[in-house]
Protein backbone atom coordinates (compact mmCIF):
# COMPACT_ATOMS: atom_id res chain seq x y z
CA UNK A 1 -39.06 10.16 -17.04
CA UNK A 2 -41.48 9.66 -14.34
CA UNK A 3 -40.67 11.28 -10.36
CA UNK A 4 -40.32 7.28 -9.68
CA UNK A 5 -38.16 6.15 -12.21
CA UNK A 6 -35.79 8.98 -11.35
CA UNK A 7 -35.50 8.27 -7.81
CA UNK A 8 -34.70 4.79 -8.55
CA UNK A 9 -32.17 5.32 -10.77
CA UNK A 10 -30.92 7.51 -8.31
CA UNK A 11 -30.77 5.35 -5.63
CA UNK A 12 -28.82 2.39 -8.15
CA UNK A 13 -26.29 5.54 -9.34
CA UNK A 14 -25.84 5.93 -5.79
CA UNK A 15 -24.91 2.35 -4.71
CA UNK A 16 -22.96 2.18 -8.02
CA UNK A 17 -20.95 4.80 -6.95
CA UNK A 18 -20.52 3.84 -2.95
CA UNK A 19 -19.35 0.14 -4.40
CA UNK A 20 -16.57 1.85 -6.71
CA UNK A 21 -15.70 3.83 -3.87
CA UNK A 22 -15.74 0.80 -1.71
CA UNK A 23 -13.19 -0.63 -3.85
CA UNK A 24 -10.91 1.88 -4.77
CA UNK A 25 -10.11 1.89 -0.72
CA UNK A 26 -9.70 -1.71 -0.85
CA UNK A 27 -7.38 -1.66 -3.31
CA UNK A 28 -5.46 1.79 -2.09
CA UNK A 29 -5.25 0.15 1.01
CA UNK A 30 -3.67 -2.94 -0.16
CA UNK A 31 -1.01 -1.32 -2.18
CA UNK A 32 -0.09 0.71 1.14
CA UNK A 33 0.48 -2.27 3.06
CA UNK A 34 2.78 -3.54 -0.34
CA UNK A 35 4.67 -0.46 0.15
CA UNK A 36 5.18 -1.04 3.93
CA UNK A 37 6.02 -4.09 3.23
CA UNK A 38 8.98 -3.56 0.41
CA UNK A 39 9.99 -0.99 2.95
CA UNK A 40 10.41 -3.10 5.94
CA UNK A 41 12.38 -6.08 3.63
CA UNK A 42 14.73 -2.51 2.33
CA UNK A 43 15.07 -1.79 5.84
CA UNK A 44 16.00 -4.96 6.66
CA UNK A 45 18.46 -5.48 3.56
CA UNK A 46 19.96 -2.14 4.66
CA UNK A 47 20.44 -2.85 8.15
CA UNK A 48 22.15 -6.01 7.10
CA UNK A 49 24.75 -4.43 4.74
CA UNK A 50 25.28 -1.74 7.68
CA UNK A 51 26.77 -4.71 9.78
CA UNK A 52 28.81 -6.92 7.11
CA UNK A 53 30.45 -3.14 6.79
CA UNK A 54 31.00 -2.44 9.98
CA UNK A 55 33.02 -6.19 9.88
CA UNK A 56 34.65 -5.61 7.20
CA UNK A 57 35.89 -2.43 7.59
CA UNK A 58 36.94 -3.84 11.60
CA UNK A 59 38.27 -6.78 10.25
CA UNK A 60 40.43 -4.59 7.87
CA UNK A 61 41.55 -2.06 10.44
CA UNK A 62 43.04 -4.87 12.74
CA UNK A 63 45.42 -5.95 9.53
């Protein structure tokens, strides 16, 4: 393999690699915000069920 050809295929391996790397942000990044996201909307569920409780068990204590 000539001092050229090497180079170049350097250089493509290179790019190759940046591209994949590129990606596997893109999609680690878009998971993380899924995460966030199923966290807020437990948060949210959580917060909700904290309050019918504290009804409930206020609507039972006055019985």
């Amino acid at each position: 393999m000539e001092e050229n050809d090497f180079k170049r295929l350097l250089e493509v391996s290179a790019a190759d690699t940046q591209a994949m790397i590129k990606f596997s942000h893109a999609e680690l990044d878009r998971r993380i915000h899924a995460v966030e996201e199923r966290a807020r909307t437990l948060e949210e569920s959580v917060h909700r069920l904290q309050a019918r409780m504290d009804r409930l068990e206020a609507m039972t204590a006055t019985q």
